[in-house]
Protein backbone atom coordinates (compact mmCIF):
# COMPACT_ATOMS: atom_id res chain seq x y z
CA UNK A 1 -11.68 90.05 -55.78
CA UNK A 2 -9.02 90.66 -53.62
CA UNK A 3 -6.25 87.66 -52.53
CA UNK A 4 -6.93 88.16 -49.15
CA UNK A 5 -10.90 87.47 -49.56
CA UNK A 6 -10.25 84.56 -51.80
CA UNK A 7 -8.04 83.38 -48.84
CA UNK A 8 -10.31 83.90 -46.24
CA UNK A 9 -12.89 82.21 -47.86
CA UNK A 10 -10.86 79.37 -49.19
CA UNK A 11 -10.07 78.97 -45.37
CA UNK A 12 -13.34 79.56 -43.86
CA UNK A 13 -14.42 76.53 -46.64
CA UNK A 14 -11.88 74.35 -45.30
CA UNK A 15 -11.93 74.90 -41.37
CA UNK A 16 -15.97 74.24 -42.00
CA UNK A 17 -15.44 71.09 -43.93
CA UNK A 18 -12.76 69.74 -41.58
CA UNK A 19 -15.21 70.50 -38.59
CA UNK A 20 -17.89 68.45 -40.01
CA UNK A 21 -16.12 66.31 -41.30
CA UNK A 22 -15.25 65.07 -37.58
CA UNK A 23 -18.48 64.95 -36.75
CA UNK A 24 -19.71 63.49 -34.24
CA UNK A 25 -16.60 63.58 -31.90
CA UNK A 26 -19.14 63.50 -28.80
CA UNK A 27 -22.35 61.75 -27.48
CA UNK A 28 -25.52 62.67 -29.15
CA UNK A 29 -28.68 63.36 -27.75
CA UNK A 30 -32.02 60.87 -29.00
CA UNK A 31 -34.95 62.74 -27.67
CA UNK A 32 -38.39 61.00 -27.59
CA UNK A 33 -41.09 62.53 -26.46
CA UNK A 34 -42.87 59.75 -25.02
CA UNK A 35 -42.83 57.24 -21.35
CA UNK A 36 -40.74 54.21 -21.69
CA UNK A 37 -41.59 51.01 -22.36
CA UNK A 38 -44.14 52.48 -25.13
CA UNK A 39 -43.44 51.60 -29.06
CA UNK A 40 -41.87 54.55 -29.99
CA UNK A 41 -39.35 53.80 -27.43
CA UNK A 42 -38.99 50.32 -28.00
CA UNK A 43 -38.07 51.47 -31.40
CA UNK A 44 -34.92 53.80 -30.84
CA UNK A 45 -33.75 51.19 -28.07
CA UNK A 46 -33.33 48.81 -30.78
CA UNK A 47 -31.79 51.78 -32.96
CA UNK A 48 -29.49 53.41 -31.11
CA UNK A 49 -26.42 50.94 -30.27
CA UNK A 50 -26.29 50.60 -34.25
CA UNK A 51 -26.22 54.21 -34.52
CA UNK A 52 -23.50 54.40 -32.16
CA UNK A 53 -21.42 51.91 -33.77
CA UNK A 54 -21.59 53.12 -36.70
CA UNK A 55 -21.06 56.89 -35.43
CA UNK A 56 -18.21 56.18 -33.10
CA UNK A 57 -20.19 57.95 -30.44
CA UNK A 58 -22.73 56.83 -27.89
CA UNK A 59 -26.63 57.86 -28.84
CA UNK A 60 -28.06 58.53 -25.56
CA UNK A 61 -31.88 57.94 -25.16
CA UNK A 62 -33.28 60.54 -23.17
CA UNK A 63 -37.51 60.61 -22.79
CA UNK A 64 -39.08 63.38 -22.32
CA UNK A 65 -42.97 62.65 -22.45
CA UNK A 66 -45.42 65.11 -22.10
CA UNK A 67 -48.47 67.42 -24.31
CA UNK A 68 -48.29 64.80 -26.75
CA UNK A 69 -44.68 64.76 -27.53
CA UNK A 70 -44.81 68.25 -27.82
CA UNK A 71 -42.52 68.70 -24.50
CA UNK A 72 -39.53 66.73 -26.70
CA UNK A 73 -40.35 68.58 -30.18
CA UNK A 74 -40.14 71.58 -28.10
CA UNK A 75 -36.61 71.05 -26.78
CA UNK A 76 -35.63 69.49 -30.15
CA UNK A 77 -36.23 73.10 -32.03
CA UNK A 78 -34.10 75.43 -28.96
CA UNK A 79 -31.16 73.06 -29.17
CA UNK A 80 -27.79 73.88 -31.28
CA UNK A 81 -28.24 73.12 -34.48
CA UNK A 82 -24.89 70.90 -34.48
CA UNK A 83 -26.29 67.61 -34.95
CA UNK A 84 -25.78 66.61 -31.51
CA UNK A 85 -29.81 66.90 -30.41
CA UNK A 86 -31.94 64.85 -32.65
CA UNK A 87 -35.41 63.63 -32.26
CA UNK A 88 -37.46 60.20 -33.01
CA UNK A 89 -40.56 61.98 -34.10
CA UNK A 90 -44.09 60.46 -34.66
CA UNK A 91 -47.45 61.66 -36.02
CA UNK A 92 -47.42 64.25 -33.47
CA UNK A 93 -44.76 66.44 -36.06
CA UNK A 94 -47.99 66.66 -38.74
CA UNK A 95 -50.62 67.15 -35.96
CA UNK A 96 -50.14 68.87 -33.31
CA UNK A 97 -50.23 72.15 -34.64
CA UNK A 98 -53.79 71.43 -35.54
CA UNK A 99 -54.26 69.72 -31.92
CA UNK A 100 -52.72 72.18 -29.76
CA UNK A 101 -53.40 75.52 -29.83
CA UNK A 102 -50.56 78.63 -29.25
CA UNK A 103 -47.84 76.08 -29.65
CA UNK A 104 -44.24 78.04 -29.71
CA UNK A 105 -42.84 76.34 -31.90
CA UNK A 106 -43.41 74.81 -35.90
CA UNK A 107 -42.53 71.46 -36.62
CA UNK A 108 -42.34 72.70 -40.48
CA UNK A 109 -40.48 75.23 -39.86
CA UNK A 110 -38.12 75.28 -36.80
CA UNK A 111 -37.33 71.21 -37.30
CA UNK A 112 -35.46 69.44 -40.30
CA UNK A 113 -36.51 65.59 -41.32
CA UNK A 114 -33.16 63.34 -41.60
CA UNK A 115 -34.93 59.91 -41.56
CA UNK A 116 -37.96 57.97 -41.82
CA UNK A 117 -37.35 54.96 -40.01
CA UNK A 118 -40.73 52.51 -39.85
CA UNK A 119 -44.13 52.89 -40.44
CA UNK A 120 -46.64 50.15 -38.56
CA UNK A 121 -50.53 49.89 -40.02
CA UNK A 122 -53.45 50.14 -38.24
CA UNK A 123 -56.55 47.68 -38.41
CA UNK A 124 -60.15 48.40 -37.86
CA UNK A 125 -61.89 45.83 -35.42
CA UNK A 126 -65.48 44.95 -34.25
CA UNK A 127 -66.73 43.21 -31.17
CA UNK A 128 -67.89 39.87 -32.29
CA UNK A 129 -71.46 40.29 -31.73
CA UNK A 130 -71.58 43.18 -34.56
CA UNK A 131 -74.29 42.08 -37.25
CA UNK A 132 -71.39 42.95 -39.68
CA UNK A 133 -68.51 41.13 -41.88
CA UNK A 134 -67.34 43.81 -43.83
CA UNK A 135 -66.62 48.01 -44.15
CA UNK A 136 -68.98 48.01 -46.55
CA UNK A 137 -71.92 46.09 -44.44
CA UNK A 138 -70.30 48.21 -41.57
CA UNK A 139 -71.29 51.35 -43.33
CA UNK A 140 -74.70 50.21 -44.37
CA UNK A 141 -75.10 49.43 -40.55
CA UNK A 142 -74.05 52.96 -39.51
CA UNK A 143 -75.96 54.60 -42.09
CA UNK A 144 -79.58 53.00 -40.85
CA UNK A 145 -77.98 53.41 -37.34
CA UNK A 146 -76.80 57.03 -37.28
CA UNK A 147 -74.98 57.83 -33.93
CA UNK A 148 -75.82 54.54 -32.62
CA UNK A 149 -72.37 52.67 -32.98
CA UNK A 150 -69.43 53.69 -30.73
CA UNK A 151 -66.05 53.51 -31.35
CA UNK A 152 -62.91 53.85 -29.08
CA UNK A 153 -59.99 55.86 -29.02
CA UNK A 154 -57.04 55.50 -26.70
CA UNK A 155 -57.33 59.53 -26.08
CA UNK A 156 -59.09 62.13 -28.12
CA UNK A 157 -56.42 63.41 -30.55
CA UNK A 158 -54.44 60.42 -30.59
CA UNK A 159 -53.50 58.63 -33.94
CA UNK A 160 -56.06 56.10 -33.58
CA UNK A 161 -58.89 59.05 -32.88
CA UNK A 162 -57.92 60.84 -36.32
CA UNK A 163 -58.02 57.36 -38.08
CA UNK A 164 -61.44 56.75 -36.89
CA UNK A 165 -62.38 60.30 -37.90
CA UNK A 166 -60.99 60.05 -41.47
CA UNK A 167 -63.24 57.05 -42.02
CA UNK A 168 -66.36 59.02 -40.41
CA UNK A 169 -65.43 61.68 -43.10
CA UNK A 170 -64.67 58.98 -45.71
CA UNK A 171 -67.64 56.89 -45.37
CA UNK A 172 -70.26 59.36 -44.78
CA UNK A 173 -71.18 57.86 -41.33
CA UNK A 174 -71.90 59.48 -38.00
CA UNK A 175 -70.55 57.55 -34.72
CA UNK A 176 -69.74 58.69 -31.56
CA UNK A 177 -66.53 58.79 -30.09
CA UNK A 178 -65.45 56.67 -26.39
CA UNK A 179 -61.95 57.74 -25.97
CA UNK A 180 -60.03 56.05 -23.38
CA UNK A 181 -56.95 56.56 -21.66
CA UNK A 182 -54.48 54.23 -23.12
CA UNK A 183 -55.66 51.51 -25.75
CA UNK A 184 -55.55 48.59 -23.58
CA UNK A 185 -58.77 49.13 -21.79
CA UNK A 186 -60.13 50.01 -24.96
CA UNK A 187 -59.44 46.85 -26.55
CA UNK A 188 -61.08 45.15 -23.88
CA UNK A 189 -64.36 46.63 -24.14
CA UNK A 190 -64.16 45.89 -27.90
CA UNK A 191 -64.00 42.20 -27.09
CA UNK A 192 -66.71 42.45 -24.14
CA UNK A 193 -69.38 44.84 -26.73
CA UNK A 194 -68.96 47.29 -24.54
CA UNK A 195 -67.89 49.67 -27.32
CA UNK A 196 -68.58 48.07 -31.13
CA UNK A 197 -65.27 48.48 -33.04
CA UNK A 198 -62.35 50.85 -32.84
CA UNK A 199 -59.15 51.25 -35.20
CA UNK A 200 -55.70 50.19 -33.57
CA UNK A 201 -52.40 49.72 -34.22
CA UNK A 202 -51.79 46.46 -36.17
CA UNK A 203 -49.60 44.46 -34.10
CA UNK A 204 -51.16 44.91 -31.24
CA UNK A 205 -54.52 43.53 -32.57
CA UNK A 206 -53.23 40.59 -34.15
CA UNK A 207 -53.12 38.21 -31.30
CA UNK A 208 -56.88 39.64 -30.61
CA UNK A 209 -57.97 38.67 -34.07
CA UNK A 210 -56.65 35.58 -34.37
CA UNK A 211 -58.07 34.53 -31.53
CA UNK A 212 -61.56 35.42 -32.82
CA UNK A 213 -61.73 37.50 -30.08
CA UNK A 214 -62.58 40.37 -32.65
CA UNK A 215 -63.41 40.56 -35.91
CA UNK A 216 -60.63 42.05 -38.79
CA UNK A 217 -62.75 44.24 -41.31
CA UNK A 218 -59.81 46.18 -43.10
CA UNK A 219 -55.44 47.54 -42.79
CA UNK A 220 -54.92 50.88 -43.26
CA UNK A 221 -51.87 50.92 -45.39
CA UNK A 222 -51.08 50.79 -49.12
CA UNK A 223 -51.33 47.14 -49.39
CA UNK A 224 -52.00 44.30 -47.33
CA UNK A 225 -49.98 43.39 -44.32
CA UNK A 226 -48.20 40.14 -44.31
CA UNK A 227 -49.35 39.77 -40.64
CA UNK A 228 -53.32 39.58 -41.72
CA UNK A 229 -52.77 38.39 -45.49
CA UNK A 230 -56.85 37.69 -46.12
CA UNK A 231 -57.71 41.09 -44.47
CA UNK A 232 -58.31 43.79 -47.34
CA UNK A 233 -56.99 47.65 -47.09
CA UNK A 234 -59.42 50.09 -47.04
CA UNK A 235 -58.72 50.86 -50.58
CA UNK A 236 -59.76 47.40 -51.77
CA UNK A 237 -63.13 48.18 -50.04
CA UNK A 238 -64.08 51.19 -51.75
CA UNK A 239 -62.76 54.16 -50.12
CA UNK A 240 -59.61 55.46 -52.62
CA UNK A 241 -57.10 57.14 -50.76
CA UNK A 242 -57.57 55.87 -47.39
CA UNK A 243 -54.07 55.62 -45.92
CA UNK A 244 -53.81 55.91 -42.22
CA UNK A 245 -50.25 54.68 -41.13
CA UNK A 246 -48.31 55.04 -37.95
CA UNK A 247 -44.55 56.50 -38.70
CA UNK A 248 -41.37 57.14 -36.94
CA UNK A 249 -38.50 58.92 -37.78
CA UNK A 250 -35.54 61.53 -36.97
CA UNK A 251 -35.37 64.94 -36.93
CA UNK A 252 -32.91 68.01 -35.77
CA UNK A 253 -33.12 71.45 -35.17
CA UNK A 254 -33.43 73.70 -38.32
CA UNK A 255 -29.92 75.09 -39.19
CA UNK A 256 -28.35 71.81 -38.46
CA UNK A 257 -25.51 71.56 -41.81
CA UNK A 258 -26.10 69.27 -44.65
CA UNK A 259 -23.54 67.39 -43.80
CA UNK A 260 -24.63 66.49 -41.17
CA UNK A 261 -27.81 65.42 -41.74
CA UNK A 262 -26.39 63.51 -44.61
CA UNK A 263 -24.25 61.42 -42.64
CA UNK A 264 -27.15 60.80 -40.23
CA UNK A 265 -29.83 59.71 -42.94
CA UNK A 266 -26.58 57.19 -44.43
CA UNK A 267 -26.00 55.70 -41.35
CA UNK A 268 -29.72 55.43 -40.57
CA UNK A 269 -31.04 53.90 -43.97
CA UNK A 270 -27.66 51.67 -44.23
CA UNK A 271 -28.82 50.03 -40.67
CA UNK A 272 -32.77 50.06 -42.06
CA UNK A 273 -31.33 47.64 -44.79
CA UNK A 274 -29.53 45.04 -42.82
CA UNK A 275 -31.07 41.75 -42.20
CA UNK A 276 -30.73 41.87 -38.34
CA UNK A 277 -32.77 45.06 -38.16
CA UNK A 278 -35.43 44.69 -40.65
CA UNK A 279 -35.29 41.17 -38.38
CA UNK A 280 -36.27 43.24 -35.48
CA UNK A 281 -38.90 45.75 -37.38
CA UNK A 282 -41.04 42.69 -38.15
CA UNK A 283 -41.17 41.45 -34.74
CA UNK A 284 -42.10 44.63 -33.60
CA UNK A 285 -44.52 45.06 -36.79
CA UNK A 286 -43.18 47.22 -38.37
CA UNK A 287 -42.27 47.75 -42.27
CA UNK A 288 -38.62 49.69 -42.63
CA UNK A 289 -39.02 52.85 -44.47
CA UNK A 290 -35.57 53.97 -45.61
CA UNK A 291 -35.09 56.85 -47.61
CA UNK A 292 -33.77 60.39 -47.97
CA UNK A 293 -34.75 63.54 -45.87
CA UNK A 294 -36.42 65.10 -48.72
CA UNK A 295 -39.22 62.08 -48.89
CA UNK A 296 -39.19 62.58 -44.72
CA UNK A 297 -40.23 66.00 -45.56
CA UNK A 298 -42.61 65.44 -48.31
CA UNK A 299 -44.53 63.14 -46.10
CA UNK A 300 -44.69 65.07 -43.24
CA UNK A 301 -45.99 67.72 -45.23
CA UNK A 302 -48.46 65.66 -46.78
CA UNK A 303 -49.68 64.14 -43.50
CA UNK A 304 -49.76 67.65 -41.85
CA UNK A 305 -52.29 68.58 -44.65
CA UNK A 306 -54.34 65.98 -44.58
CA UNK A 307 -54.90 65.61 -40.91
CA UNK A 308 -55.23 69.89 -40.20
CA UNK A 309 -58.32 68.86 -42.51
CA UNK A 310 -59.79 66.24 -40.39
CA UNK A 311 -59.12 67.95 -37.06
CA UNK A 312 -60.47 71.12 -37.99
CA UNK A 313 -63.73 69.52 -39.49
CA UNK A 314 -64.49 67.08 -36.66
CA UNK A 315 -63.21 69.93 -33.84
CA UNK A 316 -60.65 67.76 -32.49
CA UNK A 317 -59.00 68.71 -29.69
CA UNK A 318 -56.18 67.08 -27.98
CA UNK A 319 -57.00 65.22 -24.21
């Protein structure tokens, strides 16, 4: 090889390293893709002046709601891939290609995981006047009841919608779906009998259940929650496998350098582990999820998989 190629790529090494290596020397750009006030907002609010402090530049929160978070995915995959546009993704990166159809973009392949940051179970509830104490009495009911029980949603196609159908598919049962807009109403008719039982997010339920209001029949996660230690996961009750969890956590446009992602996923698991933020997860109820972008990836496309299955059995659309 000639000197003058070694040289030129001994300096195109360096003058790449030393730009990264400065990185970031300007504000970056948090997308969500959601209203706020919502979770998933709450969330990053609580993230971002640690990011920044430990970044030396201001993380800007900037929502852009819309098609199910599509609108901010969207945005997320067109920007420079210079680690200055990332994204607090949810669910919506391992569904909505199976909810929305003719999307322009692929969360697999035109975004890049840096972070899971919290995961949050869900909870499956029954109006109190339900002849049942348990998933498995609950199936037995649905099975000499078929289509007779109805269940709520907060939207067709939302996370709580697929959960519901992956225990339909699980169980063997057939119920019919209420969706609602926005969970809150749907809650309500839980507790009146309106509708008889609905999955939903698990901190939101908890003041519900403990006030007998509704009746706890099984978490969705791996294990039990420390926030409902006497309620079983639906693993402990017979159906193996059953994992439904609600996750956050950051992505950037594909292209973006290793480096950069790197120093994003260290600065994001090293404020995951301090006591002031795992602090905040659990009064938010949430369980911190540190960990590298390759696990990010894995599970998103694990999750992708396994919900493309449920949608395009049940015909799910998105609402």
């Amino acid at each position: 090889m000639k000197l003058s190629s070694v040289l030129t790529i001994c300096l195109t090494a360096l003058f790449s390293t030393s730009t990264w290596a400065a990185y970031p020397d300007k504000p970056i750009r948090a997308l969500l893709g959601f209203a706020p006030g919502g979770g998933s907002d709450i969330l990053l609010r609580a993230m971002t002046p640690a990011m920044s402090a430990a970044l030396g530049q201001q993380v800007v929160v900037e929502n852009r709601a819309g098609a199910g978070g599509n609108l901010a995915m969207e945005m997320t995959a067109r920007a420079p891939a210079d680690g200055y546009t990332i994204l607090l993704g949810a669910p919506g990166l391992a569904t909505n290609t199976a909810l929305y159809k003719n999307l322009s973009f692929d969360p697999l392949k035109d975004l890049i995981p840096i972070a899971l940051v919290a995961s949050a179970q869900n909870v499956l509830i029954t109006t109190p006047s339900l002849p049942v104490n348990s998933v498995a009495e609950l199936i037995q009911y649905a099975k000499r009841n078929p289509g007779k029980l109805n269940y709520a949603s907060a939207g067709g196609g939302t996370s709580l919608h697929l959960v519901a159908e992956l225990f339909k598919a699980s169980a063997g049962v057939d119920m019919v779906h209420v969706p609602y807009k926005g969970g809150g109403q749907a809650v309500t008719d839980v507790m009146s009998g309106q509708v008889q039982l609905m999955f939903n997010v698990l901190q939101s339920a908890v003041p519900q259940i403990k006030g007998n209001t509704v009746k706890a029949l099984a978490v969705t996660g791996a294990k039990r929650s420390d926030a409902l230690p006497g309620v079983p996961t639906m693993i402990e009750v017979g159906l193996p496998g059953f994992v439904a969890v609600t996750w956050n956590g950051f992505v950037a446009p594909v292209g973006t350098p290793r480096d950069v992602v790197n120093k994003l996923n260290e600065v994001i698991v090293r404020i995951l582990r301090t006591a002031e933020m795992r602090q905040k997860l659990a009064e938010m109820g949430l369980d911190p999820a540190p960990g590298t972008p390759e696990e990010f990836g894995t599970l998103i496309r694990e999750e992708t998989e396994k919900w493309r299955k449920i949608i395009l059995a049940g015909g799910i659309t998105a609402q």
